[in-house]
PDB file of N, CA and C in Angstrom:
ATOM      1  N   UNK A   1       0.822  -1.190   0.000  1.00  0.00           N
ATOM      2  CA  UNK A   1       0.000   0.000   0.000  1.00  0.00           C
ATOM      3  C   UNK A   1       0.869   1.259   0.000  1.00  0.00           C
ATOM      4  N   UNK A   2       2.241   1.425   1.131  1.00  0.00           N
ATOM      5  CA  UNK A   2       3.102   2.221   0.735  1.00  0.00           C
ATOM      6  C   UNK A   2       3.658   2.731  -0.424  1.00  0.00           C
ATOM      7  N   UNK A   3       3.661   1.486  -1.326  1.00  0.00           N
ATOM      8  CA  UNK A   3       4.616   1.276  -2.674  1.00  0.00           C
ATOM      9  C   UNK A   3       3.805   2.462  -3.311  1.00  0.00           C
ATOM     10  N   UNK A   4       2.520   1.671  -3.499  1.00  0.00           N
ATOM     11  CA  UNK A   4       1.265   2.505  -3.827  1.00  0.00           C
ATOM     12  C   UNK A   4       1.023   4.155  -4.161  1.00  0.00           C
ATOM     13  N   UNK A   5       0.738   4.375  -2.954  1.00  0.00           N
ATOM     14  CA  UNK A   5       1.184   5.518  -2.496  1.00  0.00           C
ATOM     15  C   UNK A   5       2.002   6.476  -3.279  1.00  0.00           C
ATOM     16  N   UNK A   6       3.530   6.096  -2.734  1.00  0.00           N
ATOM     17  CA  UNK A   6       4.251   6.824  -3.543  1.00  0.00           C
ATOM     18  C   UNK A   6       4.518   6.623  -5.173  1.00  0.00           C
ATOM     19  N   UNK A   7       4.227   5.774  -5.982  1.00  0.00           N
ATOM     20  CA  UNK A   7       4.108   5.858  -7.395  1.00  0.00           C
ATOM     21  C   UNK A   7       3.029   6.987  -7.642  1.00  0.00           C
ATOM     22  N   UNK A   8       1.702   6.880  -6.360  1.00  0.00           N
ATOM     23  CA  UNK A   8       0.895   7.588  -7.259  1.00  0.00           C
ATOM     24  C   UNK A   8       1.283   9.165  -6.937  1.00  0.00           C
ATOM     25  N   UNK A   9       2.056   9.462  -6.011  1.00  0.00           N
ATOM     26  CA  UNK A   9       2.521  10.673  -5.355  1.00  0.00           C
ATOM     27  C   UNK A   9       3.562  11.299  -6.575  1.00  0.00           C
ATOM     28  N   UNK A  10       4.234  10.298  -7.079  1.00  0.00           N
ATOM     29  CA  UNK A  10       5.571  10.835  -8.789  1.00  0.00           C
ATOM     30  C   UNK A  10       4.283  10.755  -9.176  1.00  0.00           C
ATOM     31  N   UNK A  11       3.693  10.184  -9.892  1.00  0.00           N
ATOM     32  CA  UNK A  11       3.103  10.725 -10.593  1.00  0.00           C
ATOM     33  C   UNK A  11       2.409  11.664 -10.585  1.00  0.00           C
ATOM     34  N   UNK A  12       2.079  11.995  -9.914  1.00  0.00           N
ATOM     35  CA  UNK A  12       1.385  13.829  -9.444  1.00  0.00           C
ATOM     36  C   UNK A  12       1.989  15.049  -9.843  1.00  0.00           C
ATOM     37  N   UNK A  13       3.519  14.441  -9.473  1.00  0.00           N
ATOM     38  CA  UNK A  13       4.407  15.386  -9.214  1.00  0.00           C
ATOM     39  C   UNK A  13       5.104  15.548 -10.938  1.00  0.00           C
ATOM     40  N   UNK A  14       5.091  14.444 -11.428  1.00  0.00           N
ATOM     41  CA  UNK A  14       5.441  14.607 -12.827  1.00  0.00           C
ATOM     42  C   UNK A  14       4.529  15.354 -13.789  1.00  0.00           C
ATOM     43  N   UNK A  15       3.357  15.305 -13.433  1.00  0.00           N
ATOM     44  CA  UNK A  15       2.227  16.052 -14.197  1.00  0.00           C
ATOM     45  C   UNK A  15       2.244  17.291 -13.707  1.00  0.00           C
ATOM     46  N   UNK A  16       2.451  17.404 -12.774  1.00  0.00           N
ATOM     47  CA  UNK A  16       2.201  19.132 -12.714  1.00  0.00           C
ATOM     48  C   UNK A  16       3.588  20.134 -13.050  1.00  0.00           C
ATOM     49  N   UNK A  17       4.760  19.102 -12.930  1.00  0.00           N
ATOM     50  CA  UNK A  17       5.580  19.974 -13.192  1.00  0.00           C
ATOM     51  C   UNK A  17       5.624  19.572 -15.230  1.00  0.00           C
ATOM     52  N   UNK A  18       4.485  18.986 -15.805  1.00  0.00           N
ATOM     53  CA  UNK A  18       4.502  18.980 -16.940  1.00  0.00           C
ATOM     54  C   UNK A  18       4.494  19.930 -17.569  1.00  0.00           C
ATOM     55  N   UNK A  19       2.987  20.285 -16.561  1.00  0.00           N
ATOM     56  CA  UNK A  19       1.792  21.370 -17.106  1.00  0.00           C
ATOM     57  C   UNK A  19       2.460  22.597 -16.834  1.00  0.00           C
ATOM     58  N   UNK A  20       3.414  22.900 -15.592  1.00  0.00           N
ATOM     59  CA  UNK A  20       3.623  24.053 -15.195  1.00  0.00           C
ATOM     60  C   UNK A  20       4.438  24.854 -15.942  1.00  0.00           C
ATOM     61  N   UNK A  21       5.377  23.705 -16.947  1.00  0.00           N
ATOM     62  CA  UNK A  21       6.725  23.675 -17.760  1.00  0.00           C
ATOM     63  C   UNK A  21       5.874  25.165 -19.072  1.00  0.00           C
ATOM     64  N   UNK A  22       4.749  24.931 -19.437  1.00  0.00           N
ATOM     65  CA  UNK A  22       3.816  24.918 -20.481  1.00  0.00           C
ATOM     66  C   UNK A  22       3.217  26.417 -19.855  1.00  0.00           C
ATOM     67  N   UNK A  23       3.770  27.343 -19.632  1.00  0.00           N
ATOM     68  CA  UNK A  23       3.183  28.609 -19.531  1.00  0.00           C
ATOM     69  C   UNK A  23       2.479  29.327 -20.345  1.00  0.00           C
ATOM     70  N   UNK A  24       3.389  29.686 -21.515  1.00  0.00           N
ATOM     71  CA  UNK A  24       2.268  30.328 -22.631  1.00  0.00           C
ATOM     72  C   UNK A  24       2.347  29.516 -24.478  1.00  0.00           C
ATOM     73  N   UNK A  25       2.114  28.300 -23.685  1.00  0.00           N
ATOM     74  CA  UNK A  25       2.359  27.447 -25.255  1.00  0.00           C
ATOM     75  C   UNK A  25       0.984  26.568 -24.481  1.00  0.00           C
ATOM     76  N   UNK A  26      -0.058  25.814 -25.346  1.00  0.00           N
ATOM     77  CA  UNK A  26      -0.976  25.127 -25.945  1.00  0.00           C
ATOM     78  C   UNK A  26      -1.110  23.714 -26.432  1.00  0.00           C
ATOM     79  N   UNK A  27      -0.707  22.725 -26.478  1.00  0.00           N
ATOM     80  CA  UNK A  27      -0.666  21.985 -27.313  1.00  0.00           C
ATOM     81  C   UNK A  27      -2.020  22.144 -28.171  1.00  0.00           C
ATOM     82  N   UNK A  28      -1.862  21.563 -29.732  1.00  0.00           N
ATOM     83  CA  UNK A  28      -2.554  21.633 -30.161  1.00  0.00           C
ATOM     84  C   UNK A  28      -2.883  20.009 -31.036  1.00  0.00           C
ATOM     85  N   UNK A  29      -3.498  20.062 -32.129  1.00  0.00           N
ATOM     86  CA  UNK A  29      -3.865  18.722 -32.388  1.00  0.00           C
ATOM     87  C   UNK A  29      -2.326  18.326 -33.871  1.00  0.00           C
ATOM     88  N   UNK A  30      -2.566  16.817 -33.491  1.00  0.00           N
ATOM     89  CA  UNK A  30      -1.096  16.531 -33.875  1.00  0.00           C
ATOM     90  C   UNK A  30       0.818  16.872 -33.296  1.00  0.00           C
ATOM     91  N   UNK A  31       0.428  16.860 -31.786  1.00  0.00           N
ATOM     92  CA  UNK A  31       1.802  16.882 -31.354  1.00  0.00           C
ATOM     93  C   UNK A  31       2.116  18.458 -31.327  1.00  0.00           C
ATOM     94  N   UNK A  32       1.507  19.585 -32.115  1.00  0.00           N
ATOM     95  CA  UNK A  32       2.020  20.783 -31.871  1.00  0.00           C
ATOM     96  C   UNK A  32       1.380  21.766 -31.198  1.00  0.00           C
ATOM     97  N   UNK A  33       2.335  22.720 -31.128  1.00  0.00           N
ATOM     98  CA  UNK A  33       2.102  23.704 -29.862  1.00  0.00           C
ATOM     99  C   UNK A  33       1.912  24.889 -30.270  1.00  0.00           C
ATOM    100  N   UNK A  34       0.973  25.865 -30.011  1.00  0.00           N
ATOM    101  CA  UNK A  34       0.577  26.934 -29.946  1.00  0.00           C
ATOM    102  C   UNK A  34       0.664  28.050 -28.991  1.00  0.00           C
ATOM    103  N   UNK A  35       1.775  28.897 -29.504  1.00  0.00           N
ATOM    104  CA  UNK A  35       2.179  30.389 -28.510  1.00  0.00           C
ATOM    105  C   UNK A  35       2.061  31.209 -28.558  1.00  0.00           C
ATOM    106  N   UNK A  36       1.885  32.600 -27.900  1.00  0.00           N
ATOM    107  CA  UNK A  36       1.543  33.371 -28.399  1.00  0.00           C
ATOM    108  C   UNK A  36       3.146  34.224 -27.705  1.00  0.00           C
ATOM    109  N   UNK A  37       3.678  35.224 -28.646  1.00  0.00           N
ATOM    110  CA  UNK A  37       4.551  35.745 -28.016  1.00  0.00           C
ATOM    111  C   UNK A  37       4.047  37.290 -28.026  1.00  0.00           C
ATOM    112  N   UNK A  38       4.428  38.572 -26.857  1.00  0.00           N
ATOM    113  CA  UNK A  38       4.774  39.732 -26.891  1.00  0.00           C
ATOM    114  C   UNK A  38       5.482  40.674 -27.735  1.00  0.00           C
ATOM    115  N   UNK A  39       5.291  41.402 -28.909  1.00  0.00           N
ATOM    116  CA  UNK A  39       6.677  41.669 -29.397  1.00  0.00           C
ATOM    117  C   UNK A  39       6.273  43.238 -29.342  1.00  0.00           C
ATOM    118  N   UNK A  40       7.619  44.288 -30.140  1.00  0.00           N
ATOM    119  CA  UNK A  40       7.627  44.848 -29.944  1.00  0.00           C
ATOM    120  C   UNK A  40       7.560  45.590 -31.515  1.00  0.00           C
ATOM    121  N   UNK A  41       7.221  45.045 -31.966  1.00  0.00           N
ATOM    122  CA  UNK A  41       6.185  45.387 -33.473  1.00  0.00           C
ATOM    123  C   UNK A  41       5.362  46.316 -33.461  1.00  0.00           C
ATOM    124  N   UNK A  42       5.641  47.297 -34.799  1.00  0.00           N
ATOM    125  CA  UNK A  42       5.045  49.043 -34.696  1.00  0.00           C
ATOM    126  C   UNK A  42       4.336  49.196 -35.992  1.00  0.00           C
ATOM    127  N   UNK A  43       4.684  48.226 -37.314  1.00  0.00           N
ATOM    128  CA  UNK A  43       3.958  48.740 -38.460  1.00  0.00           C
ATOM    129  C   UNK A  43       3.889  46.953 -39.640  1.00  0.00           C
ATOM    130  N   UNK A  44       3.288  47.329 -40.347  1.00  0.00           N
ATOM    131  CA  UNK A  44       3.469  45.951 -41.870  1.00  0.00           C
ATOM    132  C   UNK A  44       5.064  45.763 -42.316  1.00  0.00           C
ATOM    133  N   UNK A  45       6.177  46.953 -42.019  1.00  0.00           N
ATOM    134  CA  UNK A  45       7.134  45.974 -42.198  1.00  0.00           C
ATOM    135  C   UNK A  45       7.546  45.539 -41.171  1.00  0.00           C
ATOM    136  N   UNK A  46       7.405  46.032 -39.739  1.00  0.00           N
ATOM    137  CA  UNK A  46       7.562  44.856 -39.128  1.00  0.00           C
ATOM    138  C   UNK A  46       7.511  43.671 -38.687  1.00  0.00           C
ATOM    139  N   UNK A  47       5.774  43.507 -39.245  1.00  0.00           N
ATOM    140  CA  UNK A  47       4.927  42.093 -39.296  1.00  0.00           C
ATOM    141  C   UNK A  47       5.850  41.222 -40.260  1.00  0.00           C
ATOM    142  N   UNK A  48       5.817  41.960 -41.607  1.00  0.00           N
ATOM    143  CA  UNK A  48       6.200  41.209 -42.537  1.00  0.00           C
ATOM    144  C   UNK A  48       8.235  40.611 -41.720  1.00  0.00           C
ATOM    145  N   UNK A  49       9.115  41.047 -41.301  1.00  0.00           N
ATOM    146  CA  UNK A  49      10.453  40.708 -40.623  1.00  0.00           C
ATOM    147  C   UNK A  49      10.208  39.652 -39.873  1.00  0.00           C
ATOM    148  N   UNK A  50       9.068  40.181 -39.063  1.00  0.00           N
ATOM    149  CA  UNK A  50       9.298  39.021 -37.949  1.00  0.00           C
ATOM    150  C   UNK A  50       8.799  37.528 -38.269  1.00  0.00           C
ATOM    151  N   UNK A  51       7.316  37.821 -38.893  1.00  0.00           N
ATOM    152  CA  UNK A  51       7.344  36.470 -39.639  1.00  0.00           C
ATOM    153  C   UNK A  51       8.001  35.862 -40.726  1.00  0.00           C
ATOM    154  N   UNK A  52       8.146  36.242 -41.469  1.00  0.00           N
ATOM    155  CA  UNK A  52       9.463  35.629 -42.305  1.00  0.00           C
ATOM    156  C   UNK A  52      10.429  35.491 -41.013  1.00  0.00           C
ATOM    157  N   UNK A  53      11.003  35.512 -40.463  1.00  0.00           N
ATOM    158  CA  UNK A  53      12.173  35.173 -39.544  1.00  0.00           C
ATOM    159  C   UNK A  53      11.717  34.150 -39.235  1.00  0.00           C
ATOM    160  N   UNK A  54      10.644  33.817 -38.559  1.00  0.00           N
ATOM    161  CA  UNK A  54       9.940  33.077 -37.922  1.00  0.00           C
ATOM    162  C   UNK A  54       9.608  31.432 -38.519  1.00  0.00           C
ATOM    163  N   UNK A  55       9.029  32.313 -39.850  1.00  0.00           N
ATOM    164  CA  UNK A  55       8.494  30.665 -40.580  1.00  0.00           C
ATOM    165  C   UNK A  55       9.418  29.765 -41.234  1.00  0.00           C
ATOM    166  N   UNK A  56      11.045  31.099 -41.393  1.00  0.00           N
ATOM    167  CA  UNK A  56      12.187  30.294 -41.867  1.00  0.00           C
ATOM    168  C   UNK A  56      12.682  28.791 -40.735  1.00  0.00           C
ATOM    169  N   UNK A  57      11.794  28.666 -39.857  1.00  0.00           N
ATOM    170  CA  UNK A  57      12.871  27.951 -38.943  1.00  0.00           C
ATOM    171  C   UNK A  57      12.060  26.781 -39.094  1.00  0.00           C
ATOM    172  N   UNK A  58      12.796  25.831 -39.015  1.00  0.00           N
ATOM    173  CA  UNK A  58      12.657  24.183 -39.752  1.00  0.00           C
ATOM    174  C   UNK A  58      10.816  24.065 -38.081  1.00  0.00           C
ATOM    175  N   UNK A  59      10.370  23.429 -38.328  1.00  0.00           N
ATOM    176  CA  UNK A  59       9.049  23.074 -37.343  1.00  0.00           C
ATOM    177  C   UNK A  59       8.053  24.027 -36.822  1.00  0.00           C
ATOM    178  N   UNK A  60       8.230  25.406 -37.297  1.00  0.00           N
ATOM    179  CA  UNK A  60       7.149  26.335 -37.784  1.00  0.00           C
ATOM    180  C   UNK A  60       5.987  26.294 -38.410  1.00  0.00           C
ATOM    181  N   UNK A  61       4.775  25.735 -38.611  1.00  0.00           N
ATOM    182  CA  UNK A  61       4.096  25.695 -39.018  1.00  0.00           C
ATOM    183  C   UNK A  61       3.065  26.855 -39.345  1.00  0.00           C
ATOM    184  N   UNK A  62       3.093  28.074 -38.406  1.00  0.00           N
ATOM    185  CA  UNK A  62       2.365  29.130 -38.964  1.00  0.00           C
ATOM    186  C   UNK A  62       3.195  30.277 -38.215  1.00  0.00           C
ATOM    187  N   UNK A  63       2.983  31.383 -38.422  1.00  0.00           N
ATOM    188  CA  UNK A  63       3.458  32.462 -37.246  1.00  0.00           C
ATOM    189  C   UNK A  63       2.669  33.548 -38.170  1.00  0.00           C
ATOM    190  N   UNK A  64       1.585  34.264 -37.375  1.00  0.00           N
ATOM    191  CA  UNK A  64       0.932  35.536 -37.590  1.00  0.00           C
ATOM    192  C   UNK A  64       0.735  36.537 -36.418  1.00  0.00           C
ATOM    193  N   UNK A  65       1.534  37.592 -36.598  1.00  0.00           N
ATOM    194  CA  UNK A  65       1.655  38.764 -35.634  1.00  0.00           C
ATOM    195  C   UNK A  65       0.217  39.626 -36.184  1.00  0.00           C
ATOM    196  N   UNK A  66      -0.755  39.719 -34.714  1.00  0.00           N
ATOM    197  CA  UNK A  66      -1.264  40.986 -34.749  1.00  0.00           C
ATOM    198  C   UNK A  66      -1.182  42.101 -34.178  1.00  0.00           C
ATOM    199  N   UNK A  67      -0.956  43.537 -35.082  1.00  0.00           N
ATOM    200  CA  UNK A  67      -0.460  44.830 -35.262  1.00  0.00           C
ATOM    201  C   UNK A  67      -1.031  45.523 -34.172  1.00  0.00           C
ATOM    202  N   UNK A  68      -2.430  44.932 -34.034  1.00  0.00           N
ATOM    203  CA  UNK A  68      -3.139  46.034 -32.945  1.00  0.00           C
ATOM    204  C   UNK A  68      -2.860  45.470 -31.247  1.00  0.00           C
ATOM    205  N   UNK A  69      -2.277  44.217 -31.099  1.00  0.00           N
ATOM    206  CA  UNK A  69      -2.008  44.021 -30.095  1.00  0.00           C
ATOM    207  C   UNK A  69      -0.367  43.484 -30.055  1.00  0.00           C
ATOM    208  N   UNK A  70       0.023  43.719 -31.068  1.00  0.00           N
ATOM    209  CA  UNK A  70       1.925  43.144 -31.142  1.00  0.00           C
ATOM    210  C   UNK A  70       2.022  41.888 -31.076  1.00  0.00           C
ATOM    211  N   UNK A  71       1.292  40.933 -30.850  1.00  0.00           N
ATOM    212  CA  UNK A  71       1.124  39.674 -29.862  1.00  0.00           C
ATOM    213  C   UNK A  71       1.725  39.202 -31.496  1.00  0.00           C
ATOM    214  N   UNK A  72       2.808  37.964 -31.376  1.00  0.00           N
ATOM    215  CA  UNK A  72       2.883  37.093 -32.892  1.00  0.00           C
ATOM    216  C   UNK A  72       2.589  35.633 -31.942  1.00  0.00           C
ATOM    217  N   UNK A  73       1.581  34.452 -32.749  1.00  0.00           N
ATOM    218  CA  UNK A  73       0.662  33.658 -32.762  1.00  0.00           C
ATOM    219  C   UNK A  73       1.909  32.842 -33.664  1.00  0.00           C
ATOM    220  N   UNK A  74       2.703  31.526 -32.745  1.00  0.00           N
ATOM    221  CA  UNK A  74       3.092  30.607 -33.572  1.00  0.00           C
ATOM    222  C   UNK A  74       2.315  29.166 -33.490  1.00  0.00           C
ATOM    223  N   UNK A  75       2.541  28.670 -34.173  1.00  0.00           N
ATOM    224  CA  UNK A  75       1.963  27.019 -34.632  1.00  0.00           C
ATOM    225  C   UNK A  75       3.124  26.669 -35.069  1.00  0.00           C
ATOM    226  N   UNK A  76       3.680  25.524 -33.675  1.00  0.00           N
ATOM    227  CA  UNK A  76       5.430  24.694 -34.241  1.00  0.00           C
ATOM    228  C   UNK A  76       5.321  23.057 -33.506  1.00  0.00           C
ATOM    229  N   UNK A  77       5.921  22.799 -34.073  1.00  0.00           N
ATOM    230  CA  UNK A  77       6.942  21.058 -33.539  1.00  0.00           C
ATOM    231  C   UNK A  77       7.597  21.176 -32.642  1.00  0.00           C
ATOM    232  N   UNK A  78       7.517  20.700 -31.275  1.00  0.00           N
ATOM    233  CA  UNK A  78       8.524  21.352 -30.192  1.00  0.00           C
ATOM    234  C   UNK A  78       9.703  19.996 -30.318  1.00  0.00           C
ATOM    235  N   UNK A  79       9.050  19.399 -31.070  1.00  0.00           N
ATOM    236  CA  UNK A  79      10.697  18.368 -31.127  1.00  0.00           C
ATOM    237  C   UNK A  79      11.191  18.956 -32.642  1.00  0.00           C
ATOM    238  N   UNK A  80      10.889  19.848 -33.343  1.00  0.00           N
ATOM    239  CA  UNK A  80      12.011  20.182 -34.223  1.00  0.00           C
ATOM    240  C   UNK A  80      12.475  21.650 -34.170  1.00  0.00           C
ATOM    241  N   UNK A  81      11.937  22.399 -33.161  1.00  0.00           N
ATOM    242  CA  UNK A  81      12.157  24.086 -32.843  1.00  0.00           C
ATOM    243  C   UNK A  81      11.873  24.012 -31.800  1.00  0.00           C
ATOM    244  N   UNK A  82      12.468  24.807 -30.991  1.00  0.00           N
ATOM    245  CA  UNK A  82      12.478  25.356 -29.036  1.00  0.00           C
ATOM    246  C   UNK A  82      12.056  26.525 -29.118  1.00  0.00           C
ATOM    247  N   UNK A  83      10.746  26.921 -28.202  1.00  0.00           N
ATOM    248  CA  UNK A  83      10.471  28.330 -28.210  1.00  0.00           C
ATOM    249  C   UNK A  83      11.582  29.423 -28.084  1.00  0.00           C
ATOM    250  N   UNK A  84      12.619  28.752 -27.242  1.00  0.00           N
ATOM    251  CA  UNK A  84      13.392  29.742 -26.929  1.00  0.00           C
ATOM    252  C   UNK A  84      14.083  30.437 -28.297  1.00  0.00           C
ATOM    253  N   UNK A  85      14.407  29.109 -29.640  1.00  0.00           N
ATOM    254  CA  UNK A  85      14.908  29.582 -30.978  1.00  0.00           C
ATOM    255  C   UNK A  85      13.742  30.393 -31.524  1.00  0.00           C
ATOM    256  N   UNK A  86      12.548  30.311 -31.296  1.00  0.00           N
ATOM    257  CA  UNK A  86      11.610  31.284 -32.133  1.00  0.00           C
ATOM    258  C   UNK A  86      11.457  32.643 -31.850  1.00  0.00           C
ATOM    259  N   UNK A  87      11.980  33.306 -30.098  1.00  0.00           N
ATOM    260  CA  UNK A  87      12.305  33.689 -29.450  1.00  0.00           C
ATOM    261  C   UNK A  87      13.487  34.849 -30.114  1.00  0.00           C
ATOM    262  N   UNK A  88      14.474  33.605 -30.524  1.00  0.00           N
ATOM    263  CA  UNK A  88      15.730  34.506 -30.635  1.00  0.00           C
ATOM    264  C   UNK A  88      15.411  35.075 -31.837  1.00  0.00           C
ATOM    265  N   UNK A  89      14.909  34.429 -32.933  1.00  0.00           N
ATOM    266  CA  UNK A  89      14.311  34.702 -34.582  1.00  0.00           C
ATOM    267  C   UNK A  89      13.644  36.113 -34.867  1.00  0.00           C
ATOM    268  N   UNK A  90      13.297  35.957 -33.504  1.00  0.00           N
ATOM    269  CA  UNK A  90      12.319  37.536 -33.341  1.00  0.00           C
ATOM    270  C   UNK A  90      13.318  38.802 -32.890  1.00  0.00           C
ATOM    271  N   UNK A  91      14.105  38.300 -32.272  1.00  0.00           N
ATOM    272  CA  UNK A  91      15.066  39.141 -31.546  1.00  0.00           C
ATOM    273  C   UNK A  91      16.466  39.877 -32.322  1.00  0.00           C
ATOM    274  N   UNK A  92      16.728  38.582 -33.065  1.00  0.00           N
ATOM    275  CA  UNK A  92      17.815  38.666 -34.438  1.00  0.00           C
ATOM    276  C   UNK A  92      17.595  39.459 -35.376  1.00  0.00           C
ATOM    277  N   UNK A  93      16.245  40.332 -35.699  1.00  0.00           N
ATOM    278  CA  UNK A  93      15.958  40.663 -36.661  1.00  0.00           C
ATOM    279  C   UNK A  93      15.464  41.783 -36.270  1.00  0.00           C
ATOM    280  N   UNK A  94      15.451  42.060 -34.807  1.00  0.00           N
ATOM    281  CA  UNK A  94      15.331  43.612 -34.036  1.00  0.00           C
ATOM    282  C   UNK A  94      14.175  44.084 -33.481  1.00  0.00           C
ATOM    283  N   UNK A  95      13.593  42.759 -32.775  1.00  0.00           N
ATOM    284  CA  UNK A  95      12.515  43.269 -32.044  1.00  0.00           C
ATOM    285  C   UNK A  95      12.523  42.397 -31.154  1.00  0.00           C
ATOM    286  N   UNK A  96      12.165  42.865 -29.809  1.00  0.00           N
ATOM    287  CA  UNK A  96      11.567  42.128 -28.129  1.00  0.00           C
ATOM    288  C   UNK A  96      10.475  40.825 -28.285  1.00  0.00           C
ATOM    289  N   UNK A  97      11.071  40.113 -28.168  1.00  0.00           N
ATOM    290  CA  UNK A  97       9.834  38.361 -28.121  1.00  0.00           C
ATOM    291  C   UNK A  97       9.911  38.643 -26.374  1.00  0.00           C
ATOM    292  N   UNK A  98       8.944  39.076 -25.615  1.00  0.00           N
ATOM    293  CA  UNK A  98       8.443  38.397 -24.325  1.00  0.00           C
ATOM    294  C   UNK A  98       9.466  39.220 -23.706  1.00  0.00           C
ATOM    295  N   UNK A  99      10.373  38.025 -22.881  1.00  0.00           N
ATOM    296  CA  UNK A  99      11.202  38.877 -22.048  1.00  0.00           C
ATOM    297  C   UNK A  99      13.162  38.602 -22.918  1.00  0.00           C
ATOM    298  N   UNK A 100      12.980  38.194 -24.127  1.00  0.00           N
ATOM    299  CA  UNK A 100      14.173  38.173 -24.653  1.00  0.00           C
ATOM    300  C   UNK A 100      14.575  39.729 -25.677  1.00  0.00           C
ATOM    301  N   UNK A 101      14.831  40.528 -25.237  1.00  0.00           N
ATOM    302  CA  UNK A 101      15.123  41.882 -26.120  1.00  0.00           C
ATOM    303  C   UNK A 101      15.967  41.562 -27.171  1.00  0.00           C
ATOM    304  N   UNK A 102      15.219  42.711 -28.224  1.00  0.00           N
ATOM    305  CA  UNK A 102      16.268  42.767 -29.423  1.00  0.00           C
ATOM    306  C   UNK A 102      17.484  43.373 -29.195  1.00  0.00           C
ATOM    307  N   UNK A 103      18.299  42.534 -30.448  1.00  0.00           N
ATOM    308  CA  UNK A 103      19.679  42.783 -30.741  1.00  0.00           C
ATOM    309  C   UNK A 103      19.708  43.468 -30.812  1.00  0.00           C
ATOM    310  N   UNK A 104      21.063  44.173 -30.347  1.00  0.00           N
ATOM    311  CA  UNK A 104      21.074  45.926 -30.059  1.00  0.00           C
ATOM    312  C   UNK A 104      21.508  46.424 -31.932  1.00  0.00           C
ATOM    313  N   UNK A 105      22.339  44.970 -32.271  1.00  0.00           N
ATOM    314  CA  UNK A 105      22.578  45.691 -33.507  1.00  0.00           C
ATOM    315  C   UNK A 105      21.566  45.363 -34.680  1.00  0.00           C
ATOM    316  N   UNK A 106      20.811  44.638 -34.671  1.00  0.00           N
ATOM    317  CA  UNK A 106      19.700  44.464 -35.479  1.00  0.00           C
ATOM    318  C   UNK A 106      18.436  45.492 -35.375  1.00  0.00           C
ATOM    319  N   UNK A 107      18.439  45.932 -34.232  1.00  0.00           N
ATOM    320  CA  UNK A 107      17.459  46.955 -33.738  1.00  0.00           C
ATOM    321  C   UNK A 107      18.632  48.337 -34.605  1.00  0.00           C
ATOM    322  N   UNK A 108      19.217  48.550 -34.275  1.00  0.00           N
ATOM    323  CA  UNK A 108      19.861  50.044 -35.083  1.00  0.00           C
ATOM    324  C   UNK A 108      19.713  50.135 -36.593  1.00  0.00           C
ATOM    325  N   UNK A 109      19.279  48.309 -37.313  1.00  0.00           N
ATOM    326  CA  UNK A 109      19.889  48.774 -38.622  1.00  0.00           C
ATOM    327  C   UNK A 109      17.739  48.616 -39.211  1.00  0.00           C
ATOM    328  N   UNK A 110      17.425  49.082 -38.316  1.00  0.00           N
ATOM    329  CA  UNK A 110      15.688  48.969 -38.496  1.00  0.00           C
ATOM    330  C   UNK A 110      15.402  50.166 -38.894  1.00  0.00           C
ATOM    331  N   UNK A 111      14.023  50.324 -39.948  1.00  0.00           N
ATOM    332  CA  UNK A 111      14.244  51.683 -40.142  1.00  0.00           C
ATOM    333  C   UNK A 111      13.528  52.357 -39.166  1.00  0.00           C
ATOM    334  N   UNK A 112      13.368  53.713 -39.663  1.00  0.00           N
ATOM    335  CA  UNK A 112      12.918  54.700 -38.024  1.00  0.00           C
ATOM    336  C   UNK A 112      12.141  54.085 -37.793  1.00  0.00           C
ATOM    337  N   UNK A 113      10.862  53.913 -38.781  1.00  0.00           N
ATOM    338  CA  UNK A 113       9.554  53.899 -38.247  1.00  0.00           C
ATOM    339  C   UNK A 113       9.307  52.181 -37.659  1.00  0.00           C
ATOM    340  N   UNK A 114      10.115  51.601 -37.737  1.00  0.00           N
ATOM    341  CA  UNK A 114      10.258  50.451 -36.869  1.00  0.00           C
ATOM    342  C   UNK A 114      10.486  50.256 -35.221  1.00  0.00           C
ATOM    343  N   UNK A 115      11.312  51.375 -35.432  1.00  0.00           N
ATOM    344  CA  UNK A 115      11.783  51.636 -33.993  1.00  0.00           C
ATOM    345  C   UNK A 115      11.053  51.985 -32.746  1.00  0.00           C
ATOM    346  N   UNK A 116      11.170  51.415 -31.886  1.00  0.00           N
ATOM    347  CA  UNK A 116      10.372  51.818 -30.768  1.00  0.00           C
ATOM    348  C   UNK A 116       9.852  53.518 -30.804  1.00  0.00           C
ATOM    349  N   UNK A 117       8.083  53.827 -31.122  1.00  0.00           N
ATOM    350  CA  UNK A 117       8.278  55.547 -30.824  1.00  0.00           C
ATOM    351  C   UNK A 117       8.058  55.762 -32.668  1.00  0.00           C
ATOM    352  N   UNK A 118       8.172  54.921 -33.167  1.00  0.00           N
ATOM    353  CA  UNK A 118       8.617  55.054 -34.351  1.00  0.00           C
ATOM    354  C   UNK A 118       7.005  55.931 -35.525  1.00  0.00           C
ATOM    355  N   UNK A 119       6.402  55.351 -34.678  1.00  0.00           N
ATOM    356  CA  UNK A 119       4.966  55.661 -35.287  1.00  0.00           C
ATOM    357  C   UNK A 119       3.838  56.852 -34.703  1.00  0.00           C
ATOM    358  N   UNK A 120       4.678  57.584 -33.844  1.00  0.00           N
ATOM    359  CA  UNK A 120       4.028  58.798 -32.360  1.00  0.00           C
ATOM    360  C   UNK A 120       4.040  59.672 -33.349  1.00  0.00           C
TER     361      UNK A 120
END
């Protein structure tokens, strides 16, 4: 009954630190995951950068940023892309994913109206 017990106690403990792992990703149907990231996106060419950055990466299946809330919406394979690489994709190309900030030098070579402020 002890034995018991504690199998069913890991297992508790394995599920929640599953679920907990899973903050702002979804699974969705067929193995993939659905996120939504923060960015720091100001106009259509920025939409257009970040997704192209985005859909270039091998287990991407969709990525659509909306303008009126910055938010970019991916659909990926977490066994062939890591949020954290979709993350950087966004960041490489000069804009804030969540709490990973853009490259200081990818952000300089953006044009104005990209730039944070860019659209006031």
């Amino acid at each position: 009954m002890k034995k018991n017990s504690i199998i069913i106690a890991l297992l508790f403990a394995g599920l929640f630190t599953a679920f907990s792992s899973k903050t702002n990703a979804a699974v969705t149907a067929g193995g993939k995951e659905k996120v939504v990231i923060q960015t720091s996106a100001v106009c259509g060419e920025c939409q257009e950068k970040i997704e192209g950055a985005v859909k270039k990466l091998d287990g991407v299946k969709s990525a659509d940023l909306n303008l009126d809330n910055k938010k970019l919406t991916v659909t990926y394979d977490p066994a062939k892309v890591k949020l954290d690489e979709i993350k950087k994709a966004v960041s490489d190309v000069g804009y804030d994913a969540d709490d990973v900030k853009a490259n200081p030098t990818a952000y300089e070579h953006l044009s104005g109206c990209c730039k944070k402020g860019g659209h006031e």
